[in-house]
PDB file of N, CA and C in Angstrom:
ATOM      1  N   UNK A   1       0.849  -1.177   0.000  1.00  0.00           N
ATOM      2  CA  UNK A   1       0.000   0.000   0.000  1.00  0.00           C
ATOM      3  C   UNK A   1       0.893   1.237   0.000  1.00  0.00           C
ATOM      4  N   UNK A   2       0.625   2.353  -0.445  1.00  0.00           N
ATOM      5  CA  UNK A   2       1.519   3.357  -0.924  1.00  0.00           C
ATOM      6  C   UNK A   2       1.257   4.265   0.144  1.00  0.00           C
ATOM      7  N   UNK A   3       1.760   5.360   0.146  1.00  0.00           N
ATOM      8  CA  UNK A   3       1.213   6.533   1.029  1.00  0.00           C
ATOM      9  C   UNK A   3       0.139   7.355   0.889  1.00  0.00           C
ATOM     10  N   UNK A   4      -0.322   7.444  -0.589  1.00  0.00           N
ATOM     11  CA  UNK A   4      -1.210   7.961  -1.022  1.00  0.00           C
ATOM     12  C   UNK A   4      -2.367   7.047  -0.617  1.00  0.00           C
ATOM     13  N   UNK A   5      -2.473   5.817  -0.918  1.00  0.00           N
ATOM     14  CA  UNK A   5      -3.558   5.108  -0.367  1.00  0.00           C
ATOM     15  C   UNK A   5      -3.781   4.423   0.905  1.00  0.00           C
ATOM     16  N   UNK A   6      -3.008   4.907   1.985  1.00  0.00           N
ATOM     17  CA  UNK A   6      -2.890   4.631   3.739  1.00  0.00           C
ATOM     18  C   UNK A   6      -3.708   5.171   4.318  1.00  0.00           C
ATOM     19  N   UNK A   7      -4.996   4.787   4.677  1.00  0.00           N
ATOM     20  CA  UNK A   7      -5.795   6.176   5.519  1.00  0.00           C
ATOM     21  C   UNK A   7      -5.203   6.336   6.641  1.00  0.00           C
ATOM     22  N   UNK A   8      -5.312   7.819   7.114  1.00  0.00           N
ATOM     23  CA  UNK A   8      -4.986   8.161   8.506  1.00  0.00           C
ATOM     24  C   UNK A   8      -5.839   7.450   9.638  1.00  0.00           C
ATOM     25  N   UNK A   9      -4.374   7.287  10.600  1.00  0.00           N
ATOM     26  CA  UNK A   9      -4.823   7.414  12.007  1.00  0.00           C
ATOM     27  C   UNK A   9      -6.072   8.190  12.591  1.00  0.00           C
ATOM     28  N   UNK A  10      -6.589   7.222  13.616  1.00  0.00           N
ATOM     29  CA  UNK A  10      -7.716   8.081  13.992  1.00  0.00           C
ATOM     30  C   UNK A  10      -7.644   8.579  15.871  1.00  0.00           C
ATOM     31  N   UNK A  11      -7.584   9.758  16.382  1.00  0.00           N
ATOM     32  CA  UNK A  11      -7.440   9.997  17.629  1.00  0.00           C
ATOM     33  C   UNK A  11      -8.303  10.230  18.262  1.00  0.00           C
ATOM     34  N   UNK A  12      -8.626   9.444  19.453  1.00  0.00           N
ATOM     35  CA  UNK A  12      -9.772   9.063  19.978  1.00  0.00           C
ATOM     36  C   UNK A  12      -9.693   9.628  21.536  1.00  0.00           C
ATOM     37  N   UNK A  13     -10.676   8.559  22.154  1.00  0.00           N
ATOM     38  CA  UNK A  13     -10.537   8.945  23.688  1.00  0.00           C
ATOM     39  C   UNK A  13     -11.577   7.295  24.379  1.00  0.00           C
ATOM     40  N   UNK A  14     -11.268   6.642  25.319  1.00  0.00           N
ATOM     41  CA  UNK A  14     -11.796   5.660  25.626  1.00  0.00           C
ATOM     42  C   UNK A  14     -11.898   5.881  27.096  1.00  0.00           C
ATOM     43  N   UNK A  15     -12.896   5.804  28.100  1.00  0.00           N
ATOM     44  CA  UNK A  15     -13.107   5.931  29.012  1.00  0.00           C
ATOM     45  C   UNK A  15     -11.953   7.069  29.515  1.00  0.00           C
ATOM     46  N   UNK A  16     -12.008   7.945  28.843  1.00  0.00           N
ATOM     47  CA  UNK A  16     -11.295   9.413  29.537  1.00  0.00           C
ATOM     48  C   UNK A  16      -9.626   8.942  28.901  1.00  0.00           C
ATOM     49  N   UNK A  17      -9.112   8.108  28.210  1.00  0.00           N
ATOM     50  CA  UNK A  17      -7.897   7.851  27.982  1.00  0.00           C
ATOM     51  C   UNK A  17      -7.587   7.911  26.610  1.00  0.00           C
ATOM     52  N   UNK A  18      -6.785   8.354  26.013  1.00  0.00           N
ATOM     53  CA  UNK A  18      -6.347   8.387  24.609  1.00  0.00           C
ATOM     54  C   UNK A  18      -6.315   7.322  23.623  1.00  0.00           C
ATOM     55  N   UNK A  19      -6.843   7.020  22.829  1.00  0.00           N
ATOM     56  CA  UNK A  19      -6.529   6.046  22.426  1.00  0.00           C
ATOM     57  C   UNK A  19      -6.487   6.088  20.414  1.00  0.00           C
ATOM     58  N   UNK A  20      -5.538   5.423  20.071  1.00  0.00           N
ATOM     59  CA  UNK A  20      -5.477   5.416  18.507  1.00  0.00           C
ATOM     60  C   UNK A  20      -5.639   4.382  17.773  1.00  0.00           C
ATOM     61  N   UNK A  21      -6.768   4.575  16.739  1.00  0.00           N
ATOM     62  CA  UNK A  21      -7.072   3.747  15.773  1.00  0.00           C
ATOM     63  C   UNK A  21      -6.519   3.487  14.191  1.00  0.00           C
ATOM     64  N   UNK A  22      -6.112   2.181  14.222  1.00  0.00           N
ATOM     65  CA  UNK A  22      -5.415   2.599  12.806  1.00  0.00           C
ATOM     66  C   UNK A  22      -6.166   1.456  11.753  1.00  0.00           C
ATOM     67  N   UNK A  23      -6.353   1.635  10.316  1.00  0.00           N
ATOM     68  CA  UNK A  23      -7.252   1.040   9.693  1.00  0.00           C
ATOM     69  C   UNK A  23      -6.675  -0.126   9.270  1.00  0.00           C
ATOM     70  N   UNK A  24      -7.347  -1.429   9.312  1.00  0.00           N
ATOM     71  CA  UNK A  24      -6.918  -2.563   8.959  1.00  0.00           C
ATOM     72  C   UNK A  24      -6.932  -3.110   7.929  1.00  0.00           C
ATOM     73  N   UNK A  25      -5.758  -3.276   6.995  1.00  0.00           N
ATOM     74  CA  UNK A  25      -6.336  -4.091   5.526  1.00  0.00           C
ATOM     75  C   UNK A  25      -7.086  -3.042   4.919  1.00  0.00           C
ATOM     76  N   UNK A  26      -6.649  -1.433   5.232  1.00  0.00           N
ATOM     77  CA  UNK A  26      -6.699  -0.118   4.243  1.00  0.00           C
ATOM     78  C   UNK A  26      -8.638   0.047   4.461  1.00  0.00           C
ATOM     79  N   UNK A  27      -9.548  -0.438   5.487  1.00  0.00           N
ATOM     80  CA  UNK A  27     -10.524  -0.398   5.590  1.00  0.00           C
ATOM     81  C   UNK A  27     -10.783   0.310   6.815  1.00  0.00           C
ATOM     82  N   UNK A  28     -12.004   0.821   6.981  1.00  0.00           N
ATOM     83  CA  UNK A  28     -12.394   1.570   8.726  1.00  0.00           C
ATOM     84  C   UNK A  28     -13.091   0.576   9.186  1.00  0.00           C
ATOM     85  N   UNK A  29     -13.527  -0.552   8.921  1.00  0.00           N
ATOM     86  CA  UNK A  29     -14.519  -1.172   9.467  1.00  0.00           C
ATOM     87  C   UNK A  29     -14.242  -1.895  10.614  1.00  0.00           C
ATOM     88  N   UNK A  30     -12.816  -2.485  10.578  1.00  0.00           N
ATOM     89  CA  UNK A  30     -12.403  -3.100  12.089  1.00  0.00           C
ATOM     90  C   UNK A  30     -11.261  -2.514  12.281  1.00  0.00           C
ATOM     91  N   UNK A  31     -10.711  -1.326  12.718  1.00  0.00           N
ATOM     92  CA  UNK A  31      -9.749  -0.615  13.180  1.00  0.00           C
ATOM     93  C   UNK A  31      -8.670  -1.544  14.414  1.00  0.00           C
ATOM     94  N   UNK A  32      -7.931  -1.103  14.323  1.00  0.00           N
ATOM     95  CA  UNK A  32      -6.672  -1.667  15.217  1.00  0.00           C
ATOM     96  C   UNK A  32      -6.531  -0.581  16.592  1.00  0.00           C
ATOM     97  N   UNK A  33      -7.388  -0.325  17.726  1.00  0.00           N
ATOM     98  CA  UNK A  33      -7.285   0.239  18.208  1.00  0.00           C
ATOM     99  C   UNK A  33      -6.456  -0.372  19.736  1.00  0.00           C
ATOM    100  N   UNK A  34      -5.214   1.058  19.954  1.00  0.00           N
ATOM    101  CA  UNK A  34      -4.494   0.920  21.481  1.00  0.00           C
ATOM    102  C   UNK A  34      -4.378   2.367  22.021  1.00  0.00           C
ATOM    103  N   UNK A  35      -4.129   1.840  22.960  1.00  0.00           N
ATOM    104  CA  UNK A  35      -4.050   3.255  24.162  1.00  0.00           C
ATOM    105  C   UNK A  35      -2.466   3.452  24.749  1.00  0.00           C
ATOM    106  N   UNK A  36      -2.081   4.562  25.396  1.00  0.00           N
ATOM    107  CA  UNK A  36      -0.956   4.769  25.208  1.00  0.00           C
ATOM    108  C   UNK A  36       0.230   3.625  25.720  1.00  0.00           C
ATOM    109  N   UNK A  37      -0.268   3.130  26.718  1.00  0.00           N
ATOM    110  CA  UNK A  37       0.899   1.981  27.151  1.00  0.00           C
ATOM    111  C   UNK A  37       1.288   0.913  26.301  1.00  0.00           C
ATOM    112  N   UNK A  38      -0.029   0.860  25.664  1.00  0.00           N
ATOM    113  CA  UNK A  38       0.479  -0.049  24.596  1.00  0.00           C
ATOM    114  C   UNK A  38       1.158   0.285  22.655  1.00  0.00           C
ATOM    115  N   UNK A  39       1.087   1.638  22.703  1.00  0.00           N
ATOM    116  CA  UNK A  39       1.594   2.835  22.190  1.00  0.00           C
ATOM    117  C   UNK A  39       3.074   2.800  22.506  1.00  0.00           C
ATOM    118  N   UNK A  40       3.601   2.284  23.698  1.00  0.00           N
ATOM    119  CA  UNK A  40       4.838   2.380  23.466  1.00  0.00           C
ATOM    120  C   UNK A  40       5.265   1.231  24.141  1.00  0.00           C
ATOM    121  N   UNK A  41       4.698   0.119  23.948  1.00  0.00           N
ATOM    122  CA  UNK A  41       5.317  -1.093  23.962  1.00  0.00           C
ATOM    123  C   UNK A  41       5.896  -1.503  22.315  1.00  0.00           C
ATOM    124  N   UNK A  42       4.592  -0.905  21.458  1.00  0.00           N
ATOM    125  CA  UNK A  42       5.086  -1.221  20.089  1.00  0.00           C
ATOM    126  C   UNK A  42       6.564  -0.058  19.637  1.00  0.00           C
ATOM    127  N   UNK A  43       6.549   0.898  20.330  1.00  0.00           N
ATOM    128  CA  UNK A  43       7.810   1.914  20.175  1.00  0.00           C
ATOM    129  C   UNK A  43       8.893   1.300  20.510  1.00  0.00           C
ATOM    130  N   UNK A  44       8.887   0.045  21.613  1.00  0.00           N
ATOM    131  CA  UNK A  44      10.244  -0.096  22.516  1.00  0.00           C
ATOM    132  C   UNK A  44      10.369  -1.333  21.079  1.00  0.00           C
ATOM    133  N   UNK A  45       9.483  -2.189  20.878  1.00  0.00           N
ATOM    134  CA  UNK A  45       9.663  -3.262  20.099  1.00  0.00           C
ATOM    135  C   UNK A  45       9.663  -2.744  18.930  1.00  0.00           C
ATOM    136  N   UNK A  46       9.437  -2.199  18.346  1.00  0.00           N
ATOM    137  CA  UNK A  46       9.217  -1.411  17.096  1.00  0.00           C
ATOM    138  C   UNK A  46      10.138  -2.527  15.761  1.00  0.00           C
ATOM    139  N   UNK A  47      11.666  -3.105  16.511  1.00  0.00           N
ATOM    140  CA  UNK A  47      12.304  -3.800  15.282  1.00  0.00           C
ATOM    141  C   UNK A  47      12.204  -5.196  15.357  1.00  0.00           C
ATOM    142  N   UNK A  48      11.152  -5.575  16.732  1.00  0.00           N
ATOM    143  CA  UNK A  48      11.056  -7.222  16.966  1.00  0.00           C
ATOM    144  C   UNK A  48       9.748  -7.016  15.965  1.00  0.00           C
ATOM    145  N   UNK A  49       8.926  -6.231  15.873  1.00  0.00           N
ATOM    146  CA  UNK A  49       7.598  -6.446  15.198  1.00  0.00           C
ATOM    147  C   UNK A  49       8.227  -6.378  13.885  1.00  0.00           C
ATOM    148  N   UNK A  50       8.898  -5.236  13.442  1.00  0.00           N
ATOM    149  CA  UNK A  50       9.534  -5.432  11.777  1.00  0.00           C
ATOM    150  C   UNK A  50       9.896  -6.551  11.748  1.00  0.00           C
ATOM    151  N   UNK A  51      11.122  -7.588  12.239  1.00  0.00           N
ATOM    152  CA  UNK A  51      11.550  -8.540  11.828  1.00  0.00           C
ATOM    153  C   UNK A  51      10.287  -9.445  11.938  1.00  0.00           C
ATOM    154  N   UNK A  52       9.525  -9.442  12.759  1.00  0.00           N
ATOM    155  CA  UNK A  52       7.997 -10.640  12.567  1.00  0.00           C
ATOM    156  C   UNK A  52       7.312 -10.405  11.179  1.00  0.00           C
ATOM    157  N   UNK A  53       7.290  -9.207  11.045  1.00  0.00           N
ATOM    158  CA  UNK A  53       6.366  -9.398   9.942  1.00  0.00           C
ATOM    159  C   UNK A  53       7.555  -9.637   8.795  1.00  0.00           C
ATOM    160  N   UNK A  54       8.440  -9.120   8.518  1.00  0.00           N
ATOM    161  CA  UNK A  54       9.542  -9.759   7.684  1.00  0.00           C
ATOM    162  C   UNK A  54       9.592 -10.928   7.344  1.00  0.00           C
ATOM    163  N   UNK A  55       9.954 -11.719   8.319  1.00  0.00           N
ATOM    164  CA  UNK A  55      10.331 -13.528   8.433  1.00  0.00           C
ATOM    165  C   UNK A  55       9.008 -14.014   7.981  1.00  0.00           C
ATOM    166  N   UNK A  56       7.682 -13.627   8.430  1.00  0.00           N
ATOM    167  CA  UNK A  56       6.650 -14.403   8.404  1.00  0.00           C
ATOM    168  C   UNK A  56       6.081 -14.013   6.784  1.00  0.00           C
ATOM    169  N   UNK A  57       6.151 -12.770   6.347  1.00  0.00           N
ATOM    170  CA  UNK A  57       5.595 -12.017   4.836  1.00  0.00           C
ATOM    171  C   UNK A  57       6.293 -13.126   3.713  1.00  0.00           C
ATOM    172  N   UNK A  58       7.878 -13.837   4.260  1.00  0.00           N
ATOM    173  CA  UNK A  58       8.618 -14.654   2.914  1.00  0.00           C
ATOM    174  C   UNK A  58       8.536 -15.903   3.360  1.00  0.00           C
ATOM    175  N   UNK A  59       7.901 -16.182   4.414  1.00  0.00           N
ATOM    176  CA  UNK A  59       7.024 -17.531   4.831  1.00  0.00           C
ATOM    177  C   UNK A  59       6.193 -17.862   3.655  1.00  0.00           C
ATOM    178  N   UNK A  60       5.143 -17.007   4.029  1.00  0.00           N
ATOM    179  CA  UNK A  60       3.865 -16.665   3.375  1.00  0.00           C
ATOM    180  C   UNK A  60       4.297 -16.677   1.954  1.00  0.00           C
ATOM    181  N   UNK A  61       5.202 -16.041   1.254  1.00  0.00           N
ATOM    182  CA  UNK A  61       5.368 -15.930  -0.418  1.00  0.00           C
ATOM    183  C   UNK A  61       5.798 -17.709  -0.523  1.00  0.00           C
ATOM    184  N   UNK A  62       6.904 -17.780   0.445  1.00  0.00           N
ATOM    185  CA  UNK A  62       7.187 -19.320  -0.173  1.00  0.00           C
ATOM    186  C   UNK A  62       6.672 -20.217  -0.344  1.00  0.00           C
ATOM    187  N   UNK A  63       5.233 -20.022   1.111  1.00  0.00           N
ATOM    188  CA  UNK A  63       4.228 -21.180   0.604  1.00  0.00           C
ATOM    189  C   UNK A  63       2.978 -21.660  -0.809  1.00  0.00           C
ATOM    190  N   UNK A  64       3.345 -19.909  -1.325  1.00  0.00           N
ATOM    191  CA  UNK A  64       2.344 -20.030  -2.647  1.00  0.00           C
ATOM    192  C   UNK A  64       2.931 -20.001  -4.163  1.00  0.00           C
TER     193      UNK A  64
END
């Protein structure tokens, strides 16, 4: 998906707490929504999640 076709983030609020939604599979219909602690669990991991989806994306090509 390009940049041009990424919809934006959406900034919210959940029982008085911040929380951000991001669109799944370029759709609004089931959003990926977290709140800040978990906002920067994905910050601290940020290159364990790249390498997951890495390893697993040429999984996925090799099996088809």
């Amino acid at each position: 998906m390009t940049d041009e076709e990424k919809k934006g983030a959406k900034i919210g609020e959940f029982k008085g707490n911040p929380v951000i939604s991001l669109p799944v599979g370029g759709s609004d219909r089931y959003p990926f929504t977290f709140g800040l602690s978990k906002a920067k669990a994905i910050l601290e991991y940020i290159d364990d999640i790249k390498k997951f989806v890495e390893d697993n994306d040429k999984k996925k090509e090799e099996s088809n």
